[in-house]
C-alpha atoms as a PDB file:
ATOM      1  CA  UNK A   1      84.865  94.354  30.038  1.00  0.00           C
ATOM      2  CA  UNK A   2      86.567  91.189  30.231  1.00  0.00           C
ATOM      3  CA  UNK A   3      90.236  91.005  28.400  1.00  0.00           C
ATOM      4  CA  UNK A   4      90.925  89.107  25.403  1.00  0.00           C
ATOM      5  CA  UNK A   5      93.400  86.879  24.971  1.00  0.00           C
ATOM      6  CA  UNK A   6      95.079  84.854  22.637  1.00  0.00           C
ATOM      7  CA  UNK A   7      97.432  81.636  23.393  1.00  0.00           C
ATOM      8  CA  UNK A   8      99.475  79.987  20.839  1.00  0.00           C
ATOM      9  CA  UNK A   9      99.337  75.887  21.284  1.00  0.00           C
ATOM     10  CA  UNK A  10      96.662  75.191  23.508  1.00  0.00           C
ATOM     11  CA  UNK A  11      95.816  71.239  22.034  1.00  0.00           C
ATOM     12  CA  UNK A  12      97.723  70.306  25.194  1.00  0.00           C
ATOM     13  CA  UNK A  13     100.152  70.606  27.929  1.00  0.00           C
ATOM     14  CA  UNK A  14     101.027  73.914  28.996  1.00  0.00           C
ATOM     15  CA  UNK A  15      98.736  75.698  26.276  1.00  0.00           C
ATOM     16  CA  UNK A  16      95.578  73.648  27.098  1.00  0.00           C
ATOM     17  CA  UNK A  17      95.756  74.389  30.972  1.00  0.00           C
ATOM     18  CA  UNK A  18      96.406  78.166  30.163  1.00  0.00           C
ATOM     19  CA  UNK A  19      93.718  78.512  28.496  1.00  0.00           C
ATOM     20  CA  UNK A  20      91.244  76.674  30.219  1.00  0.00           C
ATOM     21  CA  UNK A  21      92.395  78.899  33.782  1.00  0.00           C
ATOM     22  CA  UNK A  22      92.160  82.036  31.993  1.00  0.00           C
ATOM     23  CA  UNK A  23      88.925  81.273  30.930  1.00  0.00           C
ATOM     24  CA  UNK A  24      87.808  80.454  34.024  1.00  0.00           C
ATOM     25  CA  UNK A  25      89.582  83.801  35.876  1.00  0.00           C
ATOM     26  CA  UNK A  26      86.877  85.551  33.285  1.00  0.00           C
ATOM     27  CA  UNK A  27      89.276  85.954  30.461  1.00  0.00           C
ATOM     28  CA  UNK A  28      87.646  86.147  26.930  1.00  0.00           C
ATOM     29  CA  UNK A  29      90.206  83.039  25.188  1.00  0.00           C
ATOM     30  CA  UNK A  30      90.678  82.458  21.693  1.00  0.00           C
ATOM     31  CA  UNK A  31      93.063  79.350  21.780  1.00  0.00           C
ATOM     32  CA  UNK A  32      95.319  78.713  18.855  1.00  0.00           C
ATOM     33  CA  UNK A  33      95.081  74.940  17.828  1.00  0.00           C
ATOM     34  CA  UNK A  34      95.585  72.826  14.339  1.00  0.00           C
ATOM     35  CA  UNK A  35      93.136  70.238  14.784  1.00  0.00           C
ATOM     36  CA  UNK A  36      89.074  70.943  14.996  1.00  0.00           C
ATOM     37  CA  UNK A  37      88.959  68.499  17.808  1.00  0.00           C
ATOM     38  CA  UNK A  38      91.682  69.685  19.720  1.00  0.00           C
ATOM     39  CA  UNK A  39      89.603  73.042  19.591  1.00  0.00           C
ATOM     40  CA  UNK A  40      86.474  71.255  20.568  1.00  0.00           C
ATOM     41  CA  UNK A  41      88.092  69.465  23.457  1.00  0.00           C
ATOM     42  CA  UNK A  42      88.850  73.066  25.512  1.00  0.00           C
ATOM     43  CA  UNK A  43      84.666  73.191  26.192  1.00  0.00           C
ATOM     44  CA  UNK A  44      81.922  76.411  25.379  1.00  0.00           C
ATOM     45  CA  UNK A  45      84.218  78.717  27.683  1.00  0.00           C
ATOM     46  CA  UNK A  46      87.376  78.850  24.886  1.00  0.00           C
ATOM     47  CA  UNK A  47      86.750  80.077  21.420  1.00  0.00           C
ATOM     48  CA  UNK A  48      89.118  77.985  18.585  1.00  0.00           C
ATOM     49  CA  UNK A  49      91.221  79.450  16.099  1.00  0.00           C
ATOM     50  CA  UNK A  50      92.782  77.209  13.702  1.00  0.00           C
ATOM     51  CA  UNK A  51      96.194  78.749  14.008  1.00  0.00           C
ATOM     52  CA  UNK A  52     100.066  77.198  12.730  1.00  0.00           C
ATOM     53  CA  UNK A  53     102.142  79.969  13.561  1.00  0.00           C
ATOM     54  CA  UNK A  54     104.236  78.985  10.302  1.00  0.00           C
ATOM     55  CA  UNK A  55     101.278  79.916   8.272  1.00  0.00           C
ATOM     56  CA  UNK A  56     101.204  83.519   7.533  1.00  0.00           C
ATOM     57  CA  UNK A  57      97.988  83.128   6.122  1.00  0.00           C
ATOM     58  CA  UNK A  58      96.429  81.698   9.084  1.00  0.00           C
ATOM     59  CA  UNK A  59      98.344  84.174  11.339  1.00  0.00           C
ATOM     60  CA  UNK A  60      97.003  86.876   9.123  1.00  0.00           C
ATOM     61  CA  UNK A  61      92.827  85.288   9.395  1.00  0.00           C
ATOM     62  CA  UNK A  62      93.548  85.629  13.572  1.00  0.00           C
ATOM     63  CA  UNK A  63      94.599  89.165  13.483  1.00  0.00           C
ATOM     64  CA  UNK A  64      91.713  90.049  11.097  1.00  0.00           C
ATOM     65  CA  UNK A  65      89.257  88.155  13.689  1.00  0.00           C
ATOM     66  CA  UNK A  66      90.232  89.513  16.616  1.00  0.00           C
ATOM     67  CA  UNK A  67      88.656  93.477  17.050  1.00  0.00           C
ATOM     68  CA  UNK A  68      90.956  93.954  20.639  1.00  0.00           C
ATOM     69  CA  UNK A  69      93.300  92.037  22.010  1.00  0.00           C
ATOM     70  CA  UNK A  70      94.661  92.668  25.460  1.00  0.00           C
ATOM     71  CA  UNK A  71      97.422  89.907  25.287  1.00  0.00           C
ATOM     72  CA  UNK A  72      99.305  87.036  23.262  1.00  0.00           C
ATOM     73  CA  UNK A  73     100.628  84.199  24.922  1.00  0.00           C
ATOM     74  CA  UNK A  74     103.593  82.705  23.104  1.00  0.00           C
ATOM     75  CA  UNK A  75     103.119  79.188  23.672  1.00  0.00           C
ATOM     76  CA  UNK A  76     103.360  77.069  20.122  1.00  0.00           C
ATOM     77  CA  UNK A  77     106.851  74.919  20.256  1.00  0.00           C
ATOM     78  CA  UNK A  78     108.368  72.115  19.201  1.00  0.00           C
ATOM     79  CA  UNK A  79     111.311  69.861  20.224  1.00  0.00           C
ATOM     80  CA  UNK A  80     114.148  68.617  18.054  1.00  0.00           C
ATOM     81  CA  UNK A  81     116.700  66.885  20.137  1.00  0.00           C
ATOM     82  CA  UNK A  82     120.318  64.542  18.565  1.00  0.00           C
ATOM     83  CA  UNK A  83     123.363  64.955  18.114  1.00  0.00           C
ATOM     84  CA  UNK A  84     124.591  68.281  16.012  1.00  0.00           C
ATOM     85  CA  UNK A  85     126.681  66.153  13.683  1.00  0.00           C
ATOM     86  CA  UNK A  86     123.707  64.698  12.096  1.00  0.00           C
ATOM     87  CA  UNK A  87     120.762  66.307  12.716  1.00  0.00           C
ATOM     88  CA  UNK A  88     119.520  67.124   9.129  1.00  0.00           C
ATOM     89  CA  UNK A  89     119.358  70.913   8.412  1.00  0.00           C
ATOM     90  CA  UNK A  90     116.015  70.828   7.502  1.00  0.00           C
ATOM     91  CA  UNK A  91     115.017  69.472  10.872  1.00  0.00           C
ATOM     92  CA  UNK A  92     116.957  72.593  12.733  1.00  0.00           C
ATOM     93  CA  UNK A  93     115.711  74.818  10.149  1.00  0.00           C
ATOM     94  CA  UNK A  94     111.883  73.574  11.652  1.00  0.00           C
ATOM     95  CA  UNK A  95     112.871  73.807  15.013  1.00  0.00           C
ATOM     96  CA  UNK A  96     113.679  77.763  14.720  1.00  0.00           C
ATOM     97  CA  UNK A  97     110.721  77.863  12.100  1.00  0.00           C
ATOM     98  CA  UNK A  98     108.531  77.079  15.022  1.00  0.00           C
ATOM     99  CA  UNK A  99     109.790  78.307  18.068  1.00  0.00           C
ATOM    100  CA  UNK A 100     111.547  80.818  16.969  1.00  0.00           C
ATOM    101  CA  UNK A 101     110.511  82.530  13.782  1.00  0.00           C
ATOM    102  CA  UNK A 102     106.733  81.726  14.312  1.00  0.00           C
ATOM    103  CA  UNK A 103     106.601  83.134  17.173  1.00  0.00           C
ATOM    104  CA  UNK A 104     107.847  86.538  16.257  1.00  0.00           C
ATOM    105  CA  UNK A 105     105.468  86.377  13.374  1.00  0.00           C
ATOM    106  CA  UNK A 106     102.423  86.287  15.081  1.00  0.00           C
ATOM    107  CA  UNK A 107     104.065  88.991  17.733  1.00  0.00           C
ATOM    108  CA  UNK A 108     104.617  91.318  15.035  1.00  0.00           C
ATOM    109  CA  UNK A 109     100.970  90.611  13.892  1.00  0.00           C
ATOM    110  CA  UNK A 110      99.273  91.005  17.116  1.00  0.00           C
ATOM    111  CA  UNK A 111     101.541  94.147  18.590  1.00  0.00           C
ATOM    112  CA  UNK A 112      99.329  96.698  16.766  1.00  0.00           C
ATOM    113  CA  UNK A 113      96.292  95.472  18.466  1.00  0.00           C
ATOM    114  CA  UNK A 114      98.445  95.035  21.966  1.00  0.00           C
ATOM    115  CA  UNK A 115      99.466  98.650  21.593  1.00  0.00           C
ATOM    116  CA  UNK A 116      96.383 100.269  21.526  1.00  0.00           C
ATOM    117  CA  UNK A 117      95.167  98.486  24.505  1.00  0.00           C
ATOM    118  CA  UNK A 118      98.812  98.433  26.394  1.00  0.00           C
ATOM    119  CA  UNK A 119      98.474  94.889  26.699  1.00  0.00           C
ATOM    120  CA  UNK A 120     101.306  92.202  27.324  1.00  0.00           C
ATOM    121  CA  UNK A 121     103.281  89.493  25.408  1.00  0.00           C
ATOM    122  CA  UNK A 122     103.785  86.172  27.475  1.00  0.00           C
ATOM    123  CA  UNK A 123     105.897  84.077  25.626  1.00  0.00           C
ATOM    124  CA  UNK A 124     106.982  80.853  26.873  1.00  0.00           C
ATOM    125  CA  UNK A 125     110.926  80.143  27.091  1.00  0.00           C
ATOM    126  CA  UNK A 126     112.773  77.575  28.723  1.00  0.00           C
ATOM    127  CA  UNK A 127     115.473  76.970  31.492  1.00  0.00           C
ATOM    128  CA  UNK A 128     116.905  75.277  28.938  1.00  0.00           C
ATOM    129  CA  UNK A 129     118.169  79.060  27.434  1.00  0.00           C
ATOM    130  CA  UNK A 130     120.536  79.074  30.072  1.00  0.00           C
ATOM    131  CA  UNK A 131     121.725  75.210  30.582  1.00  0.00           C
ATOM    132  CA  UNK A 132     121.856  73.670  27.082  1.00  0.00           C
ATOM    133  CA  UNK A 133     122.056  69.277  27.138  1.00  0.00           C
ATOM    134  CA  UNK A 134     123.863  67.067  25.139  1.00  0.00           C
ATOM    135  CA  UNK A 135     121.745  66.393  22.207  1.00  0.00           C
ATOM    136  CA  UNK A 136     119.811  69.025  23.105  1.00  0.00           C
ATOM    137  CA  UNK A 137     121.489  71.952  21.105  1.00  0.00           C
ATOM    138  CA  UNK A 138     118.328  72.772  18.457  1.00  0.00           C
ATOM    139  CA  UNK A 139     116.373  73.154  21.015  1.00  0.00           C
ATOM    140  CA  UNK A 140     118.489  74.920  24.143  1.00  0.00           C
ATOM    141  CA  UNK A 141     119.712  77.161  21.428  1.00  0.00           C
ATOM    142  CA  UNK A 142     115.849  77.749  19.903  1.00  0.00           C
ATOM    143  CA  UNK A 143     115.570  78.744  23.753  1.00  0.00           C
ATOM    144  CA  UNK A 144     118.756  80.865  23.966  1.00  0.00           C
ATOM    145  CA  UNK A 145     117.350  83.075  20.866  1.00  0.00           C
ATOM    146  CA  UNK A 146     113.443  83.272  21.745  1.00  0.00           C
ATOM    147  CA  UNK A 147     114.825  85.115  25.815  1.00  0.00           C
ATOM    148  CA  UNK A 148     117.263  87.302  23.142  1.00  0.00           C
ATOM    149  CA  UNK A 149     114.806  88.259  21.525  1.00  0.00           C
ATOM    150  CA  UNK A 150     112.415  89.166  24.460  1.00  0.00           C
ATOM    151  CA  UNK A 151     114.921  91.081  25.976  1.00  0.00           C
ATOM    152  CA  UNK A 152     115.087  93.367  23.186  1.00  0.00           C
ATOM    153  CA  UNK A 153     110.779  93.489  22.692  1.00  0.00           C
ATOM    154  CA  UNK A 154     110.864  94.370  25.826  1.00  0.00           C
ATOM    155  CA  UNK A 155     112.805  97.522  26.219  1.00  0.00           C
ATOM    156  CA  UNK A 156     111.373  98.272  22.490  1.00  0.00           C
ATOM    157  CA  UNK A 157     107.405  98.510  23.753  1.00  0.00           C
ATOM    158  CA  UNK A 158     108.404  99.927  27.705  1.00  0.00           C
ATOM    159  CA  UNK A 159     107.517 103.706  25.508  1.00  0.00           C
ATOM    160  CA  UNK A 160     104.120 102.270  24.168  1.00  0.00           C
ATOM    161  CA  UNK A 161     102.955 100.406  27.732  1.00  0.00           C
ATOM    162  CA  UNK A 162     103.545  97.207  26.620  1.00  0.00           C
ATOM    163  CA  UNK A 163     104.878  94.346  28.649  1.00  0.00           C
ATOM    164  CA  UNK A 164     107.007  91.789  27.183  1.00  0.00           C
ATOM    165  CA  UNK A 165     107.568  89.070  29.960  1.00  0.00           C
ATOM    166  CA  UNK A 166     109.049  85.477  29.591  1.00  0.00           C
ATOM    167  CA  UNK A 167     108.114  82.485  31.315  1.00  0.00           C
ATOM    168  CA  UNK A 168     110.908  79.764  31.993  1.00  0.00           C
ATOM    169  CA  UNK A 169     109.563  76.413  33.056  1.00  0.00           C
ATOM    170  CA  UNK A 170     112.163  73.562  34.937  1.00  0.00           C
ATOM    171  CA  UNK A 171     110.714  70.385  34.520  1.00  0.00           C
ATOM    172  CA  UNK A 172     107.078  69.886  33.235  1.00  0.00           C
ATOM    173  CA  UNK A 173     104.972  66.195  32.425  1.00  0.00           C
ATOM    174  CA  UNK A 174     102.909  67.023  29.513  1.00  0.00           C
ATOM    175  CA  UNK A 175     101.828  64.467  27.439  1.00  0.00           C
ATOM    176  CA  UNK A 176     104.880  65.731  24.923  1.00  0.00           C
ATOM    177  CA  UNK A 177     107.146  63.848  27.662  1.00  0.00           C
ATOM    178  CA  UNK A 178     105.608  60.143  26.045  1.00  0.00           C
ATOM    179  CA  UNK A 179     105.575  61.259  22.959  1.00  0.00           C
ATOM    180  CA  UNK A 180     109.382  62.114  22.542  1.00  0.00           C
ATOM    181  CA  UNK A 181     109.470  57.858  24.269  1.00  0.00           C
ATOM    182  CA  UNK A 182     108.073  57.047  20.720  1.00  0.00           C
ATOM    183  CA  UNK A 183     110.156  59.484  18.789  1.00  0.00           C
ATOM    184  CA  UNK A 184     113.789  57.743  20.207  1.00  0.00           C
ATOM    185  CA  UNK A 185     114.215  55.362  17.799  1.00  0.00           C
ATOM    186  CA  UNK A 186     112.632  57.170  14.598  1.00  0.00           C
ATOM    187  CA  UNK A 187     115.174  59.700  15.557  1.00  0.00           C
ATOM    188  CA  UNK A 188     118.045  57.407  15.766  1.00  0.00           C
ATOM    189  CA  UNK A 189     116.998  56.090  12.918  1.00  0.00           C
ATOM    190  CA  UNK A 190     117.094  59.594  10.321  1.00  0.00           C
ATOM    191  CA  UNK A 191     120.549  59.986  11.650  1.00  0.00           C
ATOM    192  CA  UNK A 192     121.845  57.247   9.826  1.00  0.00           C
ATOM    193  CA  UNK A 193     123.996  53.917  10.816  1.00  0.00           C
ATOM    194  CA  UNK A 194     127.158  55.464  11.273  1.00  0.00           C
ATOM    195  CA  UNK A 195     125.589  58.802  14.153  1.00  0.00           C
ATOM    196  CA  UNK A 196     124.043  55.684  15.610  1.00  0.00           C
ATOM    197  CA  UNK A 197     127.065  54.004  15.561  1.00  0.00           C
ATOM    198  CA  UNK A 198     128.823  56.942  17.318  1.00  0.00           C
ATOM    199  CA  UNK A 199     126.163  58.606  19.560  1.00  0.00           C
ATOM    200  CA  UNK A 200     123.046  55.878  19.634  1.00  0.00           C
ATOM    201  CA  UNK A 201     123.917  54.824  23.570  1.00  0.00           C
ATOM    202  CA  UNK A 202     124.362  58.026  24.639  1.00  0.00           C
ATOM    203  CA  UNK A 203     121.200  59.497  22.789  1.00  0.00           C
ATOM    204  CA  UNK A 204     119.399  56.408  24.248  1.00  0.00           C
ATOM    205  CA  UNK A 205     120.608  57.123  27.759  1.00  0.00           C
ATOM    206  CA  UNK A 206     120.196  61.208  27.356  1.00  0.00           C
ATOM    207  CA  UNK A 207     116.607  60.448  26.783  1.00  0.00           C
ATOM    208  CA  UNK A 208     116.402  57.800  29.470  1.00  0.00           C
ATOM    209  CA  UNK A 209     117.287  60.254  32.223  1.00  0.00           C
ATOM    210  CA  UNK A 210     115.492  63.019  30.732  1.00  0.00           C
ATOM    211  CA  UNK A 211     112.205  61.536  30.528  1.00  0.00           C
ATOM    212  CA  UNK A 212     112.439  60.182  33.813  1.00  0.00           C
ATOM    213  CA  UNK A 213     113.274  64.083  34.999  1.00  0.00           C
ATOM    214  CA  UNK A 214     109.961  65.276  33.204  1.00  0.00           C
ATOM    215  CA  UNK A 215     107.901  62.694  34.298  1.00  0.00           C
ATOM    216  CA  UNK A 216     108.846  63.469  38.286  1.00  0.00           C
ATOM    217  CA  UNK A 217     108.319  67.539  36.934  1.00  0.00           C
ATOM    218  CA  UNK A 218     105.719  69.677  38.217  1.00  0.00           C
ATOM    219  CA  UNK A 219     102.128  69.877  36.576  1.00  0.00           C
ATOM    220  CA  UNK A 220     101.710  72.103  33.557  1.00  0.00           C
ATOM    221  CA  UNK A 221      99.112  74.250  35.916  1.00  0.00           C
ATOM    222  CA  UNK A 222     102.083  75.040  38.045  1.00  0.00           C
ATOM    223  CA  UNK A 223     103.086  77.070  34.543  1.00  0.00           C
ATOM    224  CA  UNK A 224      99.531  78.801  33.903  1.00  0.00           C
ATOM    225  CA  UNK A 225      99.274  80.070  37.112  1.00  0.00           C
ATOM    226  CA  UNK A 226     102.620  82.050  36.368  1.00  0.00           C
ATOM    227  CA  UNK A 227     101.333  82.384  33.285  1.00  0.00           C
ATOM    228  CA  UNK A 228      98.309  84.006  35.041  1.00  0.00           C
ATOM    229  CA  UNK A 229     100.257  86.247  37.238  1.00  0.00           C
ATOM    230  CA  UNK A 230     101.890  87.575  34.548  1.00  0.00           C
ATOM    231  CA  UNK A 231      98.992  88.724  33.135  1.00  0.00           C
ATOM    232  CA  UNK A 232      97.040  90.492  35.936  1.00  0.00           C
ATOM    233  CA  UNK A 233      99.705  91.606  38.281  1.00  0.00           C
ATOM    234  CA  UNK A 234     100.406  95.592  37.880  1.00  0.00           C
ATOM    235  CA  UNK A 235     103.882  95.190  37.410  1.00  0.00           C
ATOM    236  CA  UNK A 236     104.792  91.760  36.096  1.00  0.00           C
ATOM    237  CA  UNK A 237     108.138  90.420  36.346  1.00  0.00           C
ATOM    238  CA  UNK A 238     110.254  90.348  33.455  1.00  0.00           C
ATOM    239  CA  UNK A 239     110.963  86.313  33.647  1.00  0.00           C
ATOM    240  CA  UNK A 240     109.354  83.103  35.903  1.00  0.00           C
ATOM    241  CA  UNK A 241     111.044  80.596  36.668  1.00  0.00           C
ATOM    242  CA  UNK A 242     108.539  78.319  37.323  1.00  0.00           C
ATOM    243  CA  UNK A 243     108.216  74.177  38.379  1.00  0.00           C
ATOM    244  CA  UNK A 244     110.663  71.372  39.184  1.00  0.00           C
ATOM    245  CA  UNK A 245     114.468  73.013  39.427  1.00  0.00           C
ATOM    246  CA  UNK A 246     113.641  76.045  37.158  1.00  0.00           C
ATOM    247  CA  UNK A 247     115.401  78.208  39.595  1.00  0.00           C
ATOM    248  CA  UNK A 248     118.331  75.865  40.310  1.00  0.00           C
ATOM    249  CA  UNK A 249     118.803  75.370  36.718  1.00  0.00           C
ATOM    250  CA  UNK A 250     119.116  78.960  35.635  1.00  0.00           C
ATOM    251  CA  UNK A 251     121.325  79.745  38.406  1.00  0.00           C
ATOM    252  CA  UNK A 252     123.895  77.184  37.737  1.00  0.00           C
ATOM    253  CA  UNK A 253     123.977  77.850  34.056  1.00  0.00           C
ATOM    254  CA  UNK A 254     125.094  81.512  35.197  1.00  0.00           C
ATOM    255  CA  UNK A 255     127.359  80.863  37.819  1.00  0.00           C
ATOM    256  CA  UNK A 256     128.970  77.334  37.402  1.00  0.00           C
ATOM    257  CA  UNK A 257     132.459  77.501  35.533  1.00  0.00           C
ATOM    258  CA  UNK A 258     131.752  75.968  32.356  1.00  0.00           C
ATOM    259  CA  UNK A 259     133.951  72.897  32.385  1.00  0.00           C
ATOM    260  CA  UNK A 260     132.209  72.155  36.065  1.00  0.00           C
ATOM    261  CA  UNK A 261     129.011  72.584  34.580  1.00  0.00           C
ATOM    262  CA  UNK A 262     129.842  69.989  31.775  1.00  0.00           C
ATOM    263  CA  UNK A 263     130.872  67.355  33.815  1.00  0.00           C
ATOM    264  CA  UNK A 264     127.888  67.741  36.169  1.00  0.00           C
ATOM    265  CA  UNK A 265     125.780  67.641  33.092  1.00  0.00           C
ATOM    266  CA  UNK A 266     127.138  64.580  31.890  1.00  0.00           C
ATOM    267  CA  UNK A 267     126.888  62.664  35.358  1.00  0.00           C
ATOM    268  CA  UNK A 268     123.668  63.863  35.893  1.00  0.00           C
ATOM    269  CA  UNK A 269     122.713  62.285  32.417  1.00  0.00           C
ATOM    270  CA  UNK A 270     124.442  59.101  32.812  1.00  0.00           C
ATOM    271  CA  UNK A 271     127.118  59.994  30.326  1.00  0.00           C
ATOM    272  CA  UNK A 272     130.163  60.129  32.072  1.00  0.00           C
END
């Protein structure tokens, strides 16, 4: 019997090429998406689920649809990036909606299911976790939470068989990487004249560097091969760092003195 298995924002990205390489490793894939064509896109081999991980409702329909399930992967994020000073509450409140608070809602819906077949939870984290950016704070700290909060499944579901593993991608061009080139000045804009008057040529240059880090990154099949592994390997490792300076990244955010890593962070950004 082939296992089943569920990912969480496969329109694109890292989501679309999990999905599509489990399904060709003989996985059965249901692949969580929004939009009808985004479902249609993955080909016959992926089954769609319309599934926003906000919407208990729809989180509720996938449970009901699904008779096993041998794993979830945690995939569905967003990015809010600016400066903390005016970043609108509602727009942090979205970012830990989604990548935070979503997620553990459809954990919590699909654990039953993972239980009784001693499946595995992949959720996919960040470097970011351990190296937060200027401007970057809803989202590093989205990051920091989400491995928290593995760390604690995990040890939780060791009794019941259940492996709770977390992948931690460096750099990564996805299609999200031109996207958030659009999204610069709308940003700058909803923070109002006087955060652009204060923080508009650094946010500009944050974003500069950045994107030209994610476009050199590694391919988001470098990340569904972990993903993969993490899946079918007898004893999967508890994180992956995986792509472009994943590795070096989380090191230095646990080693580096924190002043030392500030100032290398802000050279490395072009804000120094």
């Amino acid at each position: 019997m082939s296992k089943t298995v569920l990912v969480t924002g496969a329109s694109s990205g890292i989501g679309r090429a999990t999905a599509l390489l489990l399904a060709r490793e003989g996985f059965t894939v249901y692949a969580g998406v929004r939009q009808e064509a985004d479902g249609e896109a993955l080909g016959p081999k992926v089954t769609p689920i319309t599934l926003d991980i906000t919407d208990a409702g729809q989180i509720a329909d996938a449970a009901a649809r699904l008779d096993r399930l041998d794993a979830l992967v945690n995939n569905a994020g967003v990015g809010v990036t600016g400066p903390l000073e005016f970043v609108s509450l509602d727009a942090l409140r979205w970012q830990y909606e989604v990548n935070v608070f979503g997620q553990v809602a459809i954990t919590q819906a699909m654990l039953p299911k993972l239980r009784a077949s001693g499946g595995r939870v992949v959720t996919v984290g960040s470097v970011g976790s351990w190296i937060t950016l200027p401007f970057g704070g809803p989202l590093c700290s989205s990051k920091h939470a989400i491995r928290s909060l593995n760390d604690a499944l995990r040890m939780e579901l060791k009794p019941y068989g259940v492996a709770a593993v977390l992948i931690e991608p460096g750099s990564i061009h996805t299609a999200a990487v031109d996207k958030l080139e659009d999204e610069v000045e709308p940003r700058l804009t909803a923070i109002g004249e006087q955060g652009r008057e204060l923080y508009g040529e650094a946010y500009r240059a944050m974003t500069s560097a950045g994107l030209k880090e994610e476009r050199a990154g590694s391919s988001p099949d470098v990340v569904a091969r972990a993903i993969l592994h993490a899946l079918t390997a007898s004893k999967p490792r508890s994180r992956y760092p995986v792509g472009k300076k994943s590795r070096l990244m989380s090191t230095l955010g646990r080693i580096v003195p924190q002043y030392t890593l500030d100032a290398l962070r802000l050279r490395a950004l072009g804000l120094s």
